[in-house]
PDB file of N, CA and C in Angstrom:
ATOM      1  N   UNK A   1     142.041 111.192  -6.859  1.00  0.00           N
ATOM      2  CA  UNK A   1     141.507 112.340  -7.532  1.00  0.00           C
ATOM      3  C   UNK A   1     142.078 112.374  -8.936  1.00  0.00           C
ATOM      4  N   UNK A   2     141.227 112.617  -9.601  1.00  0.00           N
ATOM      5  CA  UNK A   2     141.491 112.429 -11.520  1.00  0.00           C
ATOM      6  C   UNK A   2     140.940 113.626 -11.748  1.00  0.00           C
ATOM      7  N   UNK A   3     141.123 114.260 -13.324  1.00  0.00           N
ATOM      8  CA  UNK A   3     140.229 114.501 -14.312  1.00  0.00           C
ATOM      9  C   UNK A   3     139.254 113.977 -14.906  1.00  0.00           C
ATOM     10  N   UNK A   4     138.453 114.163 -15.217  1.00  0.00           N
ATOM     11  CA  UNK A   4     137.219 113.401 -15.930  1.00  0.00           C
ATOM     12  C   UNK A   4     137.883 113.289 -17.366  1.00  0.00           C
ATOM     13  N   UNK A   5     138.600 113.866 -17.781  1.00  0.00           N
ATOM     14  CA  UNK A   5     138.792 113.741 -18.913  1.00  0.00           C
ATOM     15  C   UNK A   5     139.846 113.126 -19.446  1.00  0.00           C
ATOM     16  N   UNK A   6     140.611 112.761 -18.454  1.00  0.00           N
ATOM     17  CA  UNK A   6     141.259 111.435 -18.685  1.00  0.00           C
ATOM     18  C   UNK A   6     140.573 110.020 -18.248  1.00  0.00           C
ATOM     19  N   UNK A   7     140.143 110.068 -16.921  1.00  0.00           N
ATOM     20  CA  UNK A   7     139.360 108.583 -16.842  1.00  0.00           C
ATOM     21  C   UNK A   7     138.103 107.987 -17.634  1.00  0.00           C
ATOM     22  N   UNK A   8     137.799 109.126 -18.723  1.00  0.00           N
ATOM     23  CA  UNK A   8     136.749 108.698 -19.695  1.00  0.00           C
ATOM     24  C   UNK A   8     137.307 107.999 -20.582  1.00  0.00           C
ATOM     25  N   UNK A   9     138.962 108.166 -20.939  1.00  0.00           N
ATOM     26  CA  UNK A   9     139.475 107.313 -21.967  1.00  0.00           C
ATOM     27  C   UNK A   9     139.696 105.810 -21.391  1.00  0.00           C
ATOM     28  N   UNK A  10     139.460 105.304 -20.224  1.00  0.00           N
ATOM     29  CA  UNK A  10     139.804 104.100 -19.223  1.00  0.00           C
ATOM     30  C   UNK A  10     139.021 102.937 -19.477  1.00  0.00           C
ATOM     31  N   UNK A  11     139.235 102.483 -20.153  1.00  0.00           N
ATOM     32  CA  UNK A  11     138.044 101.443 -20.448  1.00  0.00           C
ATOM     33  C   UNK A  11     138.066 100.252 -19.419  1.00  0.00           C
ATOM     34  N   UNK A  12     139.299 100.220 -18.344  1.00  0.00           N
ATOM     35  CA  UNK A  12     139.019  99.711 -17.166  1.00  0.00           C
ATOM     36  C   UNK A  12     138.756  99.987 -16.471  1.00  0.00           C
ATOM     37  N   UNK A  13     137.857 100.779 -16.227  1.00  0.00           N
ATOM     38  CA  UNK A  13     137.140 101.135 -15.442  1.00  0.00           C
ATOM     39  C   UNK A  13     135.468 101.005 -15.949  1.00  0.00           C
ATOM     40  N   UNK A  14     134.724 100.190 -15.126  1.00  0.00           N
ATOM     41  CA  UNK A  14     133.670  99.891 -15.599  1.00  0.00           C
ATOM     42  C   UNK A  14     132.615 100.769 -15.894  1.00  0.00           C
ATOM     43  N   UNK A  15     131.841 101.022 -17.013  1.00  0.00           N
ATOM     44  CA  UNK A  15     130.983 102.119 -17.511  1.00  0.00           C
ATOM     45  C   UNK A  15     130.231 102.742 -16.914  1.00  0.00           C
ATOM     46  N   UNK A  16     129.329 101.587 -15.951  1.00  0.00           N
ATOM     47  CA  UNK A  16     128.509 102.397 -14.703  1.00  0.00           C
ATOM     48  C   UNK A  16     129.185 103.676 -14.019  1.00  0.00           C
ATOM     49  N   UNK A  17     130.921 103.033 -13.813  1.00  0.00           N
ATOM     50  CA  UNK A  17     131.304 103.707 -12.894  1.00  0.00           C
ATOM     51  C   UNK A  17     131.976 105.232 -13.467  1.00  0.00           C
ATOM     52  N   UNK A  18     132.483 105.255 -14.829  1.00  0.00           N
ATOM     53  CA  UNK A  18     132.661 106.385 -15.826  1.00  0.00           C
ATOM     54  C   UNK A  18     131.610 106.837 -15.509  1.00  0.00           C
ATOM     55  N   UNK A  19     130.479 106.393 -15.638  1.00  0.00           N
ATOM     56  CA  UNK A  19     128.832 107.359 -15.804  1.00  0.00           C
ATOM     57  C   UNK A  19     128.879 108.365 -14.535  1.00  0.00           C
ATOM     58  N   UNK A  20     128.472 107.534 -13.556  1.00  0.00           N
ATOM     59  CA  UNK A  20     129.076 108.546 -11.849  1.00  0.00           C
ATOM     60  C   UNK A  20     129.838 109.616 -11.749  1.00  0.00           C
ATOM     61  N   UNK A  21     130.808 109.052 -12.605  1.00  0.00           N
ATOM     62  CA  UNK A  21     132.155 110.494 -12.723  1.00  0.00           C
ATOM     63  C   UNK A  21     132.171 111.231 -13.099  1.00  0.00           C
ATOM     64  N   UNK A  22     131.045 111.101 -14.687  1.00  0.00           N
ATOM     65  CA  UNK A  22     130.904 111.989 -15.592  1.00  0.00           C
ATOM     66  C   UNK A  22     129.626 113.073 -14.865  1.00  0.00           C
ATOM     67  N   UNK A  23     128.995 112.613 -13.882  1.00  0.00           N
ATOM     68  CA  UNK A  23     127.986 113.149 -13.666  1.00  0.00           C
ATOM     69  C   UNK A  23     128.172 114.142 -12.136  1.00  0.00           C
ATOM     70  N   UNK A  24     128.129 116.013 -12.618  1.00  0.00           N
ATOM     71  CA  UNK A  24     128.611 116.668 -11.239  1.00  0.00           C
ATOM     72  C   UNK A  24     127.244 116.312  -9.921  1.00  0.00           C
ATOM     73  N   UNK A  25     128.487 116.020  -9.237  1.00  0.00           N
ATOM     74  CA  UNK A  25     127.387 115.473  -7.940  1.00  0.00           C
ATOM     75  C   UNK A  25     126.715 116.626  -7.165  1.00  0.00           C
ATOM     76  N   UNK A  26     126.703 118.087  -8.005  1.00  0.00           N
ATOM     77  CA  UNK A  26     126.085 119.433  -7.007  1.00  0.00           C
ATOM     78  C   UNK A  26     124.864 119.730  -7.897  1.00  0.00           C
ATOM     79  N   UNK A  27     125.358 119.685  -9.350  1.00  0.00           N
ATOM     80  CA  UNK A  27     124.190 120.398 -10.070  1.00  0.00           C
ATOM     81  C   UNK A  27     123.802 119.013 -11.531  1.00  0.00           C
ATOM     82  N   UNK A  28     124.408 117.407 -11.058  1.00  0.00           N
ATOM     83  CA  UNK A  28     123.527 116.421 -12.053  1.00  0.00           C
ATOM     84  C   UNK A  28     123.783 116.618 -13.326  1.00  0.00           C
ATOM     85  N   UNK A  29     124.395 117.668 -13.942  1.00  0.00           N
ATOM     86  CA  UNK A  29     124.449 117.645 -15.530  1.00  0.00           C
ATOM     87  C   UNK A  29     125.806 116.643 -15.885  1.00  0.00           C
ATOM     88  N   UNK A  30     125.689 116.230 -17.317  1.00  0.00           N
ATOM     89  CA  UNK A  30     126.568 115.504 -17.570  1.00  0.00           C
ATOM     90  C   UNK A  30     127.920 116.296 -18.389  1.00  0.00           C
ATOM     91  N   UNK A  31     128.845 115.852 -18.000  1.00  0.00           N
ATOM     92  CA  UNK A  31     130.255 116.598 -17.944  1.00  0.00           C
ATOM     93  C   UNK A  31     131.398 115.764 -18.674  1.00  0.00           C
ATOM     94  N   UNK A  32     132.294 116.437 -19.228  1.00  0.00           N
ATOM     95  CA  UNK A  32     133.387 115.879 -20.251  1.00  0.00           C
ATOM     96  C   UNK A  32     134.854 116.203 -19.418  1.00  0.00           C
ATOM     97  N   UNK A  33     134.522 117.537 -18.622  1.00  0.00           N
ATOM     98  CA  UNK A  33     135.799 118.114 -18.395  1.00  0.00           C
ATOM     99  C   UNK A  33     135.483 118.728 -16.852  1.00  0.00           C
ATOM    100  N   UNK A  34     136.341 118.148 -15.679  1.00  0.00           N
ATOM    101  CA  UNK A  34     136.025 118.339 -14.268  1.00  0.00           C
ATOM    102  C   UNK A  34     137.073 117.749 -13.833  1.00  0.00           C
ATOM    103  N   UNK A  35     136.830 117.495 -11.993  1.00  0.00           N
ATOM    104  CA  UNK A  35     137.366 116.797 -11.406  1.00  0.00           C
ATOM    105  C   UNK A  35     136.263 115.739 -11.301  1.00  0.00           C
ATOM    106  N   UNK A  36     137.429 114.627 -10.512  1.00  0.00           N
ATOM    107  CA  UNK A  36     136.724 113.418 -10.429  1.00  0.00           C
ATOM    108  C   UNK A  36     137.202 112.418  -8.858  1.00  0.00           C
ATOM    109  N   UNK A  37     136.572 111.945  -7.831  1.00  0.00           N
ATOM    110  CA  UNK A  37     136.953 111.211  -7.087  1.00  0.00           C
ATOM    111  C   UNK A  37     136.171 109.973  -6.968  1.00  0.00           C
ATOM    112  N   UNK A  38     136.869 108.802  -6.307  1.00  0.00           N
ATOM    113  CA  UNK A  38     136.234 107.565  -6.290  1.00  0.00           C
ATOM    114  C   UNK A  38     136.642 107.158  -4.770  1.00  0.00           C
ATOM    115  N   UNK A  39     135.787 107.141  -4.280  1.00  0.00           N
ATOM    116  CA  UNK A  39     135.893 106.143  -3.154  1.00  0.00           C
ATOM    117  C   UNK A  39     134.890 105.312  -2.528  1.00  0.00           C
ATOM    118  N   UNK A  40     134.065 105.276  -1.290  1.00  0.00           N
ATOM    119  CA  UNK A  40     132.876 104.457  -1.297  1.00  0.00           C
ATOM    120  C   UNK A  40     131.917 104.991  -2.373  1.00  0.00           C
ATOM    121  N   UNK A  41     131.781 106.273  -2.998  1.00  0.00           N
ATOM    122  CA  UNK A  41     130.833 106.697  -4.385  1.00  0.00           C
ATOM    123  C   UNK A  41     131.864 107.144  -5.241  1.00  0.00           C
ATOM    124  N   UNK A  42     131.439 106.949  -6.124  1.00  0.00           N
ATOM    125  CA  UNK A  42     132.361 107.745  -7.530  1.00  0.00           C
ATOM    126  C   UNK A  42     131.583 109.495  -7.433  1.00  0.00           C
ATOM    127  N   UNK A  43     132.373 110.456  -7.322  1.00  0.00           N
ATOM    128  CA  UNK A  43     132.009 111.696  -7.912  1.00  0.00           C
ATOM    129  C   UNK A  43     132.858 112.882  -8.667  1.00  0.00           C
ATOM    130  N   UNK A  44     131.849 112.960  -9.688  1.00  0.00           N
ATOM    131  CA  UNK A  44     132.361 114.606 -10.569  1.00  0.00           C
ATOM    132  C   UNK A  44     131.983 115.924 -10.020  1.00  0.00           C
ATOM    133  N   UNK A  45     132.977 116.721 -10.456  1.00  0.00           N
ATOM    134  CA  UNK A  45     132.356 117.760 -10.293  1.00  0.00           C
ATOM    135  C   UNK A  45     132.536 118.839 -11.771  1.00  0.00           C
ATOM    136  N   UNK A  46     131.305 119.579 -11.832  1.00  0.00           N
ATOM    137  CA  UNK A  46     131.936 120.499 -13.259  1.00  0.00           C
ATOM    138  C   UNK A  46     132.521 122.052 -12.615  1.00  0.00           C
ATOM    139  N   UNK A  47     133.091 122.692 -14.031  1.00  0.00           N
ATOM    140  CA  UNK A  47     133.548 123.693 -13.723  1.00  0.00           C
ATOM    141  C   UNK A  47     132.741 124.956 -12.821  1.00  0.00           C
ATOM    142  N   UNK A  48     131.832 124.708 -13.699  1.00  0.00           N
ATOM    143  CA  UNK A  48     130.721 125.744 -12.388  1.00  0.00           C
ATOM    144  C   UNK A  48     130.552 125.605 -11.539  1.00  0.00           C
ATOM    145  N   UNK A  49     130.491 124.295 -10.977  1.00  0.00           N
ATOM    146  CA  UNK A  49     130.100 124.151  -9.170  1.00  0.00           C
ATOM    147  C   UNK A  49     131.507 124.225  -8.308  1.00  0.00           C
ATOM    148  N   UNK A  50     132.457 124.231  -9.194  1.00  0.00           N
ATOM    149  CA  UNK A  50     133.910 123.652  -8.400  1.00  0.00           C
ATOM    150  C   UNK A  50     133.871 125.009  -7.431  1.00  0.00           C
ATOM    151  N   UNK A  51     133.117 125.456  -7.073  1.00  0.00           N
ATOM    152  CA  UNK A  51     133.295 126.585  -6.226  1.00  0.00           C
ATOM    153  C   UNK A  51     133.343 126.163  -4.724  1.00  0.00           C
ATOM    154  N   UNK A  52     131.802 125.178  -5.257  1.00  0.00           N
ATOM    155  CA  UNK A  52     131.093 124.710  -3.809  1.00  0.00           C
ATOM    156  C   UNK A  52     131.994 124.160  -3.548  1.00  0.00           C
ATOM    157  N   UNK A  53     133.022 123.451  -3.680  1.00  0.00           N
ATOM    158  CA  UNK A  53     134.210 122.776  -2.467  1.00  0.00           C
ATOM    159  C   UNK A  53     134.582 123.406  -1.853  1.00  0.00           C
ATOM    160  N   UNK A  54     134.682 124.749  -2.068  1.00  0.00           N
ATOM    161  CA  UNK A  54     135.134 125.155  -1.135  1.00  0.00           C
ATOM    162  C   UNK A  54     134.425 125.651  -0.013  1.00  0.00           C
ATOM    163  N   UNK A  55     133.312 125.679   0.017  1.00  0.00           N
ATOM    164  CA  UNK A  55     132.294 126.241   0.752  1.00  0.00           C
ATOM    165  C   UNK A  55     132.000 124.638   1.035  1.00  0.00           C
ATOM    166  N   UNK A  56     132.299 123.115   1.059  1.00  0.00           N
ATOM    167  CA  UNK A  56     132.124 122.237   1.487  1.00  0.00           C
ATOM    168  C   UNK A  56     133.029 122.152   2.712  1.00  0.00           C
ATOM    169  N   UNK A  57     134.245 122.757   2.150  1.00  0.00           N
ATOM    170  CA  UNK A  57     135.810 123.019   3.098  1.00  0.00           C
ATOM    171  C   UNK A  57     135.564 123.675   4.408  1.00  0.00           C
ATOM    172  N   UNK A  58     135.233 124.708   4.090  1.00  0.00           N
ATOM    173  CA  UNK A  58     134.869 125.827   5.057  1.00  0.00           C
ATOM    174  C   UNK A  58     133.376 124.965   6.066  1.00  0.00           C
ATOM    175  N   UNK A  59     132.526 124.485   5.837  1.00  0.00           N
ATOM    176  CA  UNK A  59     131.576 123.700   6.537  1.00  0.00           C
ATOM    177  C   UNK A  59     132.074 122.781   7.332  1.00  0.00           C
ATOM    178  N   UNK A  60     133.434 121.990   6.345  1.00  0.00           N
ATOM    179  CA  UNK A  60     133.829 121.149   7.431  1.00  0.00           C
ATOM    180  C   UNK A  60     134.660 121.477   8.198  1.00  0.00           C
ATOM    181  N   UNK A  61     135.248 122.900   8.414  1.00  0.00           N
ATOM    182  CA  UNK A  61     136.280 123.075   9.111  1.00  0.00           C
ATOM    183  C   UNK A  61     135.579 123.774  10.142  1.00  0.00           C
ATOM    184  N   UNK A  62     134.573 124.592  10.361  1.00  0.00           N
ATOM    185  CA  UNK A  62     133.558 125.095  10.919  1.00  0.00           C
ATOM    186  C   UNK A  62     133.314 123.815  11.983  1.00  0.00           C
ATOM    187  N   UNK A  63     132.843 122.651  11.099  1.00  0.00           N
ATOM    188  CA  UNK A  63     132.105 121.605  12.378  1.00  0.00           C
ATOM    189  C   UNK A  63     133.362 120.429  12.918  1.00  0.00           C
ATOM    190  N   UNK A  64     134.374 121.225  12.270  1.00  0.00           N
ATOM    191  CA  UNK A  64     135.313 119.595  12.836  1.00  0.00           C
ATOM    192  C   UNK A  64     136.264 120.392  13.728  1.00  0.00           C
ATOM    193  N   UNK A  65     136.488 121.728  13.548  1.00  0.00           N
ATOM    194  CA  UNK A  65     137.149 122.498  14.387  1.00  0.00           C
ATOM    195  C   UNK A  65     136.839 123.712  15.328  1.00  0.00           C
ATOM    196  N   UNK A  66     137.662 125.115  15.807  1.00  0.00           N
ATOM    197  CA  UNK A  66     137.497 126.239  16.265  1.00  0.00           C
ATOM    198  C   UNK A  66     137.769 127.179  15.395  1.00  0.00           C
ATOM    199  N   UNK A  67     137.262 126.737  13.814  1.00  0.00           N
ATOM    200  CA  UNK A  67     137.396 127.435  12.839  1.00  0.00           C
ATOM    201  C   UNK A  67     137.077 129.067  13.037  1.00  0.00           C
ATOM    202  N   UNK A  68     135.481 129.535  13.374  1.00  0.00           N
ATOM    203  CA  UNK A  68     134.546 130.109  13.385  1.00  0.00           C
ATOM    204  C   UNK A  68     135.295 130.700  14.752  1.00  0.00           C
ATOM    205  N   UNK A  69     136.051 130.221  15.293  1.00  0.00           N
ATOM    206  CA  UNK A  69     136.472 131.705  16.217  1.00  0.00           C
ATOM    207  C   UNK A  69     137.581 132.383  15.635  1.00  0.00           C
ATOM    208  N   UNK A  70     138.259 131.820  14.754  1.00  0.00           N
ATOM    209  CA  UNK A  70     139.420 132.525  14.289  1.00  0.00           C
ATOM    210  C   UNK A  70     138.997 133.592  13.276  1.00  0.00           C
ATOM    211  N   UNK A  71     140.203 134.581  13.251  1.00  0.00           N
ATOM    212  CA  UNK A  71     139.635 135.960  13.153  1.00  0.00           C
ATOM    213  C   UNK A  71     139.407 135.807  11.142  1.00  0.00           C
ATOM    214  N   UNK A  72     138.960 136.702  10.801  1.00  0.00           N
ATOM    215  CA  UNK A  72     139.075 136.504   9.085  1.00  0.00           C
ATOM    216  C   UNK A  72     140.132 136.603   8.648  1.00  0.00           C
ATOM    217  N   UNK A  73     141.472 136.578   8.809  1.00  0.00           N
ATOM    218  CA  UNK A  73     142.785 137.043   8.480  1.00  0.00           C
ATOM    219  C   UNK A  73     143.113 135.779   8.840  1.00  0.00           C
ATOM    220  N   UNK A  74     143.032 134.850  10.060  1.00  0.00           N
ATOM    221  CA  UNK A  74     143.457 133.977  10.631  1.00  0.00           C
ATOM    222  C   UNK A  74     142.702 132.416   9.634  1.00  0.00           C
ATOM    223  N   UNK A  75     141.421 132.976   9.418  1.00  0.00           N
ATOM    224  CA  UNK A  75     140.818 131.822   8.637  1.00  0.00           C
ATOM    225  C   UNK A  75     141.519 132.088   7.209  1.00  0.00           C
ATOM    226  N   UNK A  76     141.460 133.030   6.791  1.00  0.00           N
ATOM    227  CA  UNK A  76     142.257 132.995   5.549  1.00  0.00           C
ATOM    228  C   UNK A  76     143.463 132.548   5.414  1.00  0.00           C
ATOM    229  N   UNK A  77     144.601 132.674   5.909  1.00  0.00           N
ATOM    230  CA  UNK A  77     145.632 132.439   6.162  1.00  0.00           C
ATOM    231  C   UNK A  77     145.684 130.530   6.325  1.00  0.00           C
ATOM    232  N   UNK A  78     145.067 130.347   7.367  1.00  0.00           N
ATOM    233  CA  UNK A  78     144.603 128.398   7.224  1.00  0.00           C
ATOM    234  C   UNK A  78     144.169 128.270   5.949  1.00  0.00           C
ATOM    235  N   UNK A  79     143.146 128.971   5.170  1.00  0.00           N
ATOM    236  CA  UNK A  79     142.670 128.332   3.886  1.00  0.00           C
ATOM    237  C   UNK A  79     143.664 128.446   2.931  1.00  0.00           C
ATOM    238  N   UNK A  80     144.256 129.161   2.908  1.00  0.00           N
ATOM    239  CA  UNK A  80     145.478 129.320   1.942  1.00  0.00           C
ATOM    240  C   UNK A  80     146.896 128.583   2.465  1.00  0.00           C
ATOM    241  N   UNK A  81     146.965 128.205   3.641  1.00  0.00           N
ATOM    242  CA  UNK A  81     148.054 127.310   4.322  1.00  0.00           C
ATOM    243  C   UNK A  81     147.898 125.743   3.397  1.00  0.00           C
ATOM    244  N   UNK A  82     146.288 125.502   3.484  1.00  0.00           N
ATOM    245  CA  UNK A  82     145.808 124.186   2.625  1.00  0.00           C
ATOM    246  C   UNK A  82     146.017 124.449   1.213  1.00  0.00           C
ATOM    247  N   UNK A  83     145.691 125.269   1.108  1.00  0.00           N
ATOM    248  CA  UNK A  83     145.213 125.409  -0.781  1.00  0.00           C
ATOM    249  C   UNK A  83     147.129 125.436  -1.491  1.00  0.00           C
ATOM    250  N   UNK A  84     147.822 125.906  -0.454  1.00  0.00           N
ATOM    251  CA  UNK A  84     149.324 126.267  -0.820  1.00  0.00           C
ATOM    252  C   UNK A  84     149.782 124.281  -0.825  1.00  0.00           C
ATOM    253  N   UNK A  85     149.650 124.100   0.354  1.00  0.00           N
ATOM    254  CA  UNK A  85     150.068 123.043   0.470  1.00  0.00           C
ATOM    255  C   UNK A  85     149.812 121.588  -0.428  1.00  0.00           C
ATOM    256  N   UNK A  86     148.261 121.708  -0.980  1.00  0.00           N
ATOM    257  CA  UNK A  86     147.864 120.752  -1.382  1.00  0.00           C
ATOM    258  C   UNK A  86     148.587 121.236  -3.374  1.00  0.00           C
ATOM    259  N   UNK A  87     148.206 122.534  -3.569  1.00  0.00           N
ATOM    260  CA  UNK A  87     149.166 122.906  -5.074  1.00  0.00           C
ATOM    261  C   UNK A  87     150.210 122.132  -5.189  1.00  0.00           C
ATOM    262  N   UNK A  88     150.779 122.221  -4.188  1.00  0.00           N
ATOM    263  CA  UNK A  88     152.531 121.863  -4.272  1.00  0.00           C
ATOM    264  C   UNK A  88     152.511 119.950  -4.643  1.00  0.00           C
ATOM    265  N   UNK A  89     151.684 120.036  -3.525  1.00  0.00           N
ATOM    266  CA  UNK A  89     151.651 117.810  -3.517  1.00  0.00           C
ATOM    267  C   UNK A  89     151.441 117.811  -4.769  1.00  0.00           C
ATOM    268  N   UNK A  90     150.278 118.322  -5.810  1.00  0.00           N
ATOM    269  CA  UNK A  90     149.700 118.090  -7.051  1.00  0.00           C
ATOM    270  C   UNK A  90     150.567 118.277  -8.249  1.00  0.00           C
ATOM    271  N   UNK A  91     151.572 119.754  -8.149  1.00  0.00           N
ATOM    272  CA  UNK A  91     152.528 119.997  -8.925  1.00  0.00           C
ATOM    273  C   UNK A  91     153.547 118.588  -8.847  1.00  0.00           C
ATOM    274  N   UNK A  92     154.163 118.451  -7.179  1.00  0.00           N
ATOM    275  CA  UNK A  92     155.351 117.188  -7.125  1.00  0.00           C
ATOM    276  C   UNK A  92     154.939 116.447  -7.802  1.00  0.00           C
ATOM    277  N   UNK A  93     153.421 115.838  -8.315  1.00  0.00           N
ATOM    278  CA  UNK A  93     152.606 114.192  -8.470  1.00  0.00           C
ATOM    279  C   UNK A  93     153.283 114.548 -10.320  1.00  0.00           C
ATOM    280  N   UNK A  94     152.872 116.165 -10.509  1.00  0.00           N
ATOM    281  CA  UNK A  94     152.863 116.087 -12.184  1.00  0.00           C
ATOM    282  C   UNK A  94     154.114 115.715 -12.240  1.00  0.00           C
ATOM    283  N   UNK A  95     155.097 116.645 -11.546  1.00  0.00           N
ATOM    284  CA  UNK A  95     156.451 116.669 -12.512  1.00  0.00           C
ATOM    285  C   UNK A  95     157.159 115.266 -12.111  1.00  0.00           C
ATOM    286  N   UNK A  96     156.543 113.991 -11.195  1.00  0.00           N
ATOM    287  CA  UNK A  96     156.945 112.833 -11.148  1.00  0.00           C
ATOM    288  C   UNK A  96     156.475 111.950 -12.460  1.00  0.00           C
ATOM    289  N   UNK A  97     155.559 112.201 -12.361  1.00  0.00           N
ATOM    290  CA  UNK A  97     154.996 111.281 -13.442  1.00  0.00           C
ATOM    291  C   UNK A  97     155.247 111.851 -14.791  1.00  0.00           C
ATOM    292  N   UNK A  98     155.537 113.061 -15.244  1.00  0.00           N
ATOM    293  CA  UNK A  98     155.930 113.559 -16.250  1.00  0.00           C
ATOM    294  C   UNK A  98     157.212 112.935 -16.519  1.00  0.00           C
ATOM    295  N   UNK A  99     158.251 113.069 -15.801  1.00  0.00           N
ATOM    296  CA  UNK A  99     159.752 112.566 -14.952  1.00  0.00           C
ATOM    297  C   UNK A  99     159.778 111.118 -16.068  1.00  0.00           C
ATOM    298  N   UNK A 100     158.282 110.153 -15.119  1.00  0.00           N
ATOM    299  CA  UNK A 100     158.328 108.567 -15.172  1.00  0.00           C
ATOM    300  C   UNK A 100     157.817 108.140 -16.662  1.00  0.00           C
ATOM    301  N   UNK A 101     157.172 109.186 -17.328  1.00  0.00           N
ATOM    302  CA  UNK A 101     157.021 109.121 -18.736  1.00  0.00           C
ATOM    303  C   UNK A 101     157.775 108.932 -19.645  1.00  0.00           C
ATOM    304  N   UNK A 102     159.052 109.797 -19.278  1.00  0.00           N
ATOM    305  CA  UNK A 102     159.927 109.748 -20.525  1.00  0.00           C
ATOM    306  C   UNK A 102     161.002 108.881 -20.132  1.00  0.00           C
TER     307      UNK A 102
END
């Protein structure tokens, strides 16, 4: 997981595949500043749609789990158990590589 707005400066990374990144995979417009993932497809997303992940989240937790019986306090509490957890990994990644910079 990247920024778009750093892997646009990447010139190793092949152009087709910048193009993919640059492009949000919910609403197709072309984008400077988002997130970005690559794996079997390259995808962006822009600031406006970054909503729908989470409503991608919630779909998959719905069909991969016993999401949908837990109470709204109880689903909240899991969504924010993730959203807490995954902040923290992202903060550790900055202040390592910030760390490995200087």
């Amino acid at each position: 997981m990247s920024k778009i707005s750093d892997i646009k400066k990447v010139d190793a990374i092949p152009h087709d595949c910048r193009e993919q990144l640059s492009t949000c995979v919910f609403c197709g417009d072309k984008i400077n500043n988002g997130g970005c993932w690559s794996a079997k497809m390259p995808i962006g997303v822009c600031k406006s749609c970054s909503n729908q992940l989470v409503d991608l989240l919630i779909d998959t937790l719905e069909d991969t789990m016993h999401f949908e019986e837990l109470s709204i306090e109880e689903r909240l509490k899991y969504l924010n158990s993730i959203c807490e957890n995954r902040l923290l990994k992202k903060e550790t990644i900055k202040r390592k590589n910030l760390k490995n910079n200087y």
